[in-house]
Structures are given as structure tokens and as C-alpha cells.
PDB file of N, CA and C in Angstrom:
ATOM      1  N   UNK A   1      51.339 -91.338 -14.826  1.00  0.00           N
ATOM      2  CA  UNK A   1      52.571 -92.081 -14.699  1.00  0.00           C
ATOM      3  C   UNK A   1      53.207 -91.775 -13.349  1.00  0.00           C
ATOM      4  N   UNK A   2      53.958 -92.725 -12.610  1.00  0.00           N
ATOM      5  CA  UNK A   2      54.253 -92.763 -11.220  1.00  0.00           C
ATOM      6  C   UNK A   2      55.975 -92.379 -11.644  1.00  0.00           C
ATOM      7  N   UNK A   3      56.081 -91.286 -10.889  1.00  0.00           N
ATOM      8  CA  UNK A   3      57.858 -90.939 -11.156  1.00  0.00           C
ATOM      9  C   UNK A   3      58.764 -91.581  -9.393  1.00  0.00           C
ATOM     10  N   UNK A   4      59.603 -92.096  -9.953  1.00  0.00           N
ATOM     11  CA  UNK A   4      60.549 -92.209  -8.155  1.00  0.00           C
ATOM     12  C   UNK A   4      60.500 -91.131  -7.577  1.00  0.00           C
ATOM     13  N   UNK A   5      60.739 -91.584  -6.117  1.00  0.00           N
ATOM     14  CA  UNK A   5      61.277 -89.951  -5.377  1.00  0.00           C
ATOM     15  C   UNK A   5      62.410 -89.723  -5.881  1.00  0.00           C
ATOM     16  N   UNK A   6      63.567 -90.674  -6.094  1.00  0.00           N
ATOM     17  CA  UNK A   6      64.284 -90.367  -6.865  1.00  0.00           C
ATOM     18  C   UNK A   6      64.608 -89.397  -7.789  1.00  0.00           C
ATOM     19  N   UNK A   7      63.460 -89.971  -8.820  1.00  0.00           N
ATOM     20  CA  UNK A   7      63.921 -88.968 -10.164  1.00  0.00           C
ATOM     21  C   UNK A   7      63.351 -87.336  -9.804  1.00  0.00           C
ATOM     22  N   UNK A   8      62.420 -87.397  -8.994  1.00  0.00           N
ATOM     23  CA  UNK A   8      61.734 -86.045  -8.512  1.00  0.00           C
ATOM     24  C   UNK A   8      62.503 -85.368  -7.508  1.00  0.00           C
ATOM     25  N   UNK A   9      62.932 -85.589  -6.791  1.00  0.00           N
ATOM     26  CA  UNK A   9      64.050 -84.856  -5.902  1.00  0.00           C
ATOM     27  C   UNK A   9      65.323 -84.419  -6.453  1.00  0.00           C
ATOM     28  N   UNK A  10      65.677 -85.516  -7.586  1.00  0.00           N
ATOM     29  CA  UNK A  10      66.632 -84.664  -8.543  1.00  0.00           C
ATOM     30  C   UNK A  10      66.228 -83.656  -9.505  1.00  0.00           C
ATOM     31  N   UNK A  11      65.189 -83.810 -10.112  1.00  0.00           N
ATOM     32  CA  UNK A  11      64.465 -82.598 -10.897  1.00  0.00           C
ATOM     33  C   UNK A  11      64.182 -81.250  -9.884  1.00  0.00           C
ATOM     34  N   UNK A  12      63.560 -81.397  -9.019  1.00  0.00           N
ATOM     35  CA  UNK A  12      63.457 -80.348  -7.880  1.00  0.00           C
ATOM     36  C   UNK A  12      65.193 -79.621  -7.896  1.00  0.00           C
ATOM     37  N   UNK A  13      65.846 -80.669  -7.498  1.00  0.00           N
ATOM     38  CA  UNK A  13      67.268 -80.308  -7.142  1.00  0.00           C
ATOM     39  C   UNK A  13      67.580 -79.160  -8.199  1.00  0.00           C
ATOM     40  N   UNK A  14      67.866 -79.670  -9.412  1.00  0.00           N
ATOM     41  CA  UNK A  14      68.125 -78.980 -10.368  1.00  0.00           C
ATOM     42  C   UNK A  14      67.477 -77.718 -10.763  1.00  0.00           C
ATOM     43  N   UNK A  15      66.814 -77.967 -11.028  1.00  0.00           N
ATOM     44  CA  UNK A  15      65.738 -76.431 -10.936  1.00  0.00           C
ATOM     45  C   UNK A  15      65.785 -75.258  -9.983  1.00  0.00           C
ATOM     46  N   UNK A  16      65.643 -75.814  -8.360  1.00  0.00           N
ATOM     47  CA  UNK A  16      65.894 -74.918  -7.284  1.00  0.00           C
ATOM     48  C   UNK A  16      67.786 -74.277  -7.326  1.00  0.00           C
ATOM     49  N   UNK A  17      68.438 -75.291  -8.147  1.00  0.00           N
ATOM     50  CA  UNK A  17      69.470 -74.595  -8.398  1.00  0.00           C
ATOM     51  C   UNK A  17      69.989 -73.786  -8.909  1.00  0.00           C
ATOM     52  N   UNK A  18      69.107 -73.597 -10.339  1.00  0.00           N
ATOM     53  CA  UNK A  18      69.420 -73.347 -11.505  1.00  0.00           C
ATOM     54  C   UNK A  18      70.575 -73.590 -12.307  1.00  0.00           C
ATOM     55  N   UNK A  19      70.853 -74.761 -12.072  1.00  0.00           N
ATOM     56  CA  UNK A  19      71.653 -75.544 -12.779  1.00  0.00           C
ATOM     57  C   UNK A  19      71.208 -76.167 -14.254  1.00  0.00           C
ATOM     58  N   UNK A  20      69.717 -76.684 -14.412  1.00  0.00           N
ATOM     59  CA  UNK A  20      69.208 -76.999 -15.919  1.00  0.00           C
ATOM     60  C   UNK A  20      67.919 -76.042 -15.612  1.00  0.00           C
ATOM     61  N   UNK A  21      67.427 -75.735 -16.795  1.00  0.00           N
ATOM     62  CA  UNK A  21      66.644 -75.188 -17.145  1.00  0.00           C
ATOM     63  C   UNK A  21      65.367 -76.166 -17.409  1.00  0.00           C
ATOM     64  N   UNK A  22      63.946 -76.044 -16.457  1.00  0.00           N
ATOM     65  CA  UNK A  22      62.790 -76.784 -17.117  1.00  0.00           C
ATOM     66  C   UNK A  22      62.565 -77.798 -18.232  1.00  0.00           C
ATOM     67  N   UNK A  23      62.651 -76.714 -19.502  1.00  0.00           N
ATOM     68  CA  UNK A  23      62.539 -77.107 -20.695  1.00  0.00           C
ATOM     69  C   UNK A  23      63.550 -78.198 -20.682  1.00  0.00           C
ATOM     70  N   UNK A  24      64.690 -78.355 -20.374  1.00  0.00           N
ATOM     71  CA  UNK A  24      65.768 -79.422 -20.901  1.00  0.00           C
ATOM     72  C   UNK A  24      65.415 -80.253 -19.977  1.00  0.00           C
ATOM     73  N   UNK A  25      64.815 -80.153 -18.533  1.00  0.00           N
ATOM     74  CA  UNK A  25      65.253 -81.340 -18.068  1.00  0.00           C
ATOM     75  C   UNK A  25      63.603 -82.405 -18.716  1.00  0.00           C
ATOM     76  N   UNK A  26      62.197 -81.769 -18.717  1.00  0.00           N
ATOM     77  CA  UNK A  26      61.173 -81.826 -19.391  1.00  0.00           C
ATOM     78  C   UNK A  26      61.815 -82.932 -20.688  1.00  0.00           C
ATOM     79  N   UNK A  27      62.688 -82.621 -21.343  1.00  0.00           N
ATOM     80  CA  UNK A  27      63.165 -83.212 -22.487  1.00  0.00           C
ATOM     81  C   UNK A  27      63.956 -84.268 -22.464  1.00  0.00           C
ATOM     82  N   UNK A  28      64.968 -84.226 -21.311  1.00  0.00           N
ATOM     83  CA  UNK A  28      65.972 -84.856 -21.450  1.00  0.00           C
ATOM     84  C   UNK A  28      65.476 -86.295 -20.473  1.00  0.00           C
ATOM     85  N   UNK A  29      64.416 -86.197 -19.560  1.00  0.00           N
ATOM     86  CA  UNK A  29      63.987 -86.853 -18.269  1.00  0.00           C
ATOM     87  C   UNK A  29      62.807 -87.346 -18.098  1.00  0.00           C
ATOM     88  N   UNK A  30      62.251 -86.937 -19.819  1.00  0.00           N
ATOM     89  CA  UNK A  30      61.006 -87.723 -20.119  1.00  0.00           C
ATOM     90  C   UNK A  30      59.944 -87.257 -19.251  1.00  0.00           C
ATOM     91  N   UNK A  31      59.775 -86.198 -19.051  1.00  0.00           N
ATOM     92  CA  UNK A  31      58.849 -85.795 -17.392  1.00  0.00           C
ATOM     93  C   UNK A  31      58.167 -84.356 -18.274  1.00  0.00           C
ATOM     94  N   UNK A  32      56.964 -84.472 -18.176  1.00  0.00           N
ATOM     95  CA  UNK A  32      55.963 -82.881 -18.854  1.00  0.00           C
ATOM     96  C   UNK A  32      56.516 -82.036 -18.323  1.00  0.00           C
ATOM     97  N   UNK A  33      56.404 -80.907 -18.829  1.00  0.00           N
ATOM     98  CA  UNK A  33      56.820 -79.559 -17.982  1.00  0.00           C
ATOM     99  C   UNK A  33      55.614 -79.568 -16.730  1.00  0.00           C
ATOM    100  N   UNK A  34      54.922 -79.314 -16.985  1.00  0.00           N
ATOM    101  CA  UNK A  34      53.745 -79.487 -16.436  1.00  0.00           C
ATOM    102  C   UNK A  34      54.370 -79.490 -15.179  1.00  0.00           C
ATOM    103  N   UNK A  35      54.026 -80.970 -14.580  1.00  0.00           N
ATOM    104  CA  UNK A  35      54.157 -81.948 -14.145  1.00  0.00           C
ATOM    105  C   UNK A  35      55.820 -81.329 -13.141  1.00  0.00           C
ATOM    106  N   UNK A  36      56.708 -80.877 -13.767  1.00  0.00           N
ATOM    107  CA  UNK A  36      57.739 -80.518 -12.721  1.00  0.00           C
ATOM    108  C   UNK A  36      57.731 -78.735 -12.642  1.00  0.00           C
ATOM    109  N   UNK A  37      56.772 -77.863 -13.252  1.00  0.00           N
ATOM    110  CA  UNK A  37      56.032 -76.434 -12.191  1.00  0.00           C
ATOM    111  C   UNK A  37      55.175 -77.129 -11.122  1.00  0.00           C
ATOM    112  N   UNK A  38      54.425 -78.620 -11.140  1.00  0.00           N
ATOM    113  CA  UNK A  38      53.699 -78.303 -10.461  1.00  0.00           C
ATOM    114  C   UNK A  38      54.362 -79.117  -9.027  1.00  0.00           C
ATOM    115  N   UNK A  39      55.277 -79.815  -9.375  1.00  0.00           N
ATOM    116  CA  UNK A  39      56.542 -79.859  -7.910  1.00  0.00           C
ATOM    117  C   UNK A  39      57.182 -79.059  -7.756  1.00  0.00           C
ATOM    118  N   UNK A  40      57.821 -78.347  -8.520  1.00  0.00           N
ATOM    119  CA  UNK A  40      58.569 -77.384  -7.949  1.00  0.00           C
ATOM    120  C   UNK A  40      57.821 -76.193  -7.184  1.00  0.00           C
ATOM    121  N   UNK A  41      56.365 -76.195  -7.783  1.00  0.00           N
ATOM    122  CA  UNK A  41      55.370 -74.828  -6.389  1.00  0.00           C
ATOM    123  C   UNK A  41      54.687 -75.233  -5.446  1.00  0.00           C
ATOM    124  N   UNK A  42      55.081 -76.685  -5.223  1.00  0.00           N
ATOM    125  CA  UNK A  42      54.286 -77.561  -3.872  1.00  0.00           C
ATOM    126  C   UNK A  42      55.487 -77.111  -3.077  1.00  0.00           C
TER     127      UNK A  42
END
């Protein structure tokens, strides 16, 4: 599945902030965990 830069630069955002936690945004953003460890360690 193709995500926006959009929605991925805000997931990055959040995370590098620690503002949401993985698991919730994984849940809340329809996006695998997976899938946002493996942007957030690129």
C-alpha cells in the first residue's frame, strides 16, 4: 500500500517527538507497526 508523504512525515513527526506512541499511531492511522520502525530507522 502507497502512504502520502504526507501521512509519513507526520508519523515520523510524532514518533521523533514522542508525542504518540507507535502502537497508537499503528492503530489510529491504519499504518503496520512494521512499516513505521522501518521509517522511522531510514
Amino acid at each position: 500500500m502507497a502512504y502520502s508523504k504526507r501521512k509519513k512525515k507526520w508519523c515520523i513527526n510524532q514518533i521523533e517527538k514522542g508525542i504518540t506512541p507507535i502502537t497508537d499511531i499503528a492503530k489510529y492511522r491504519k499504518v503496520p507497526r512494521r512499516t513505521l520502525y522501518r521509517w522511522y530507522n531510514k
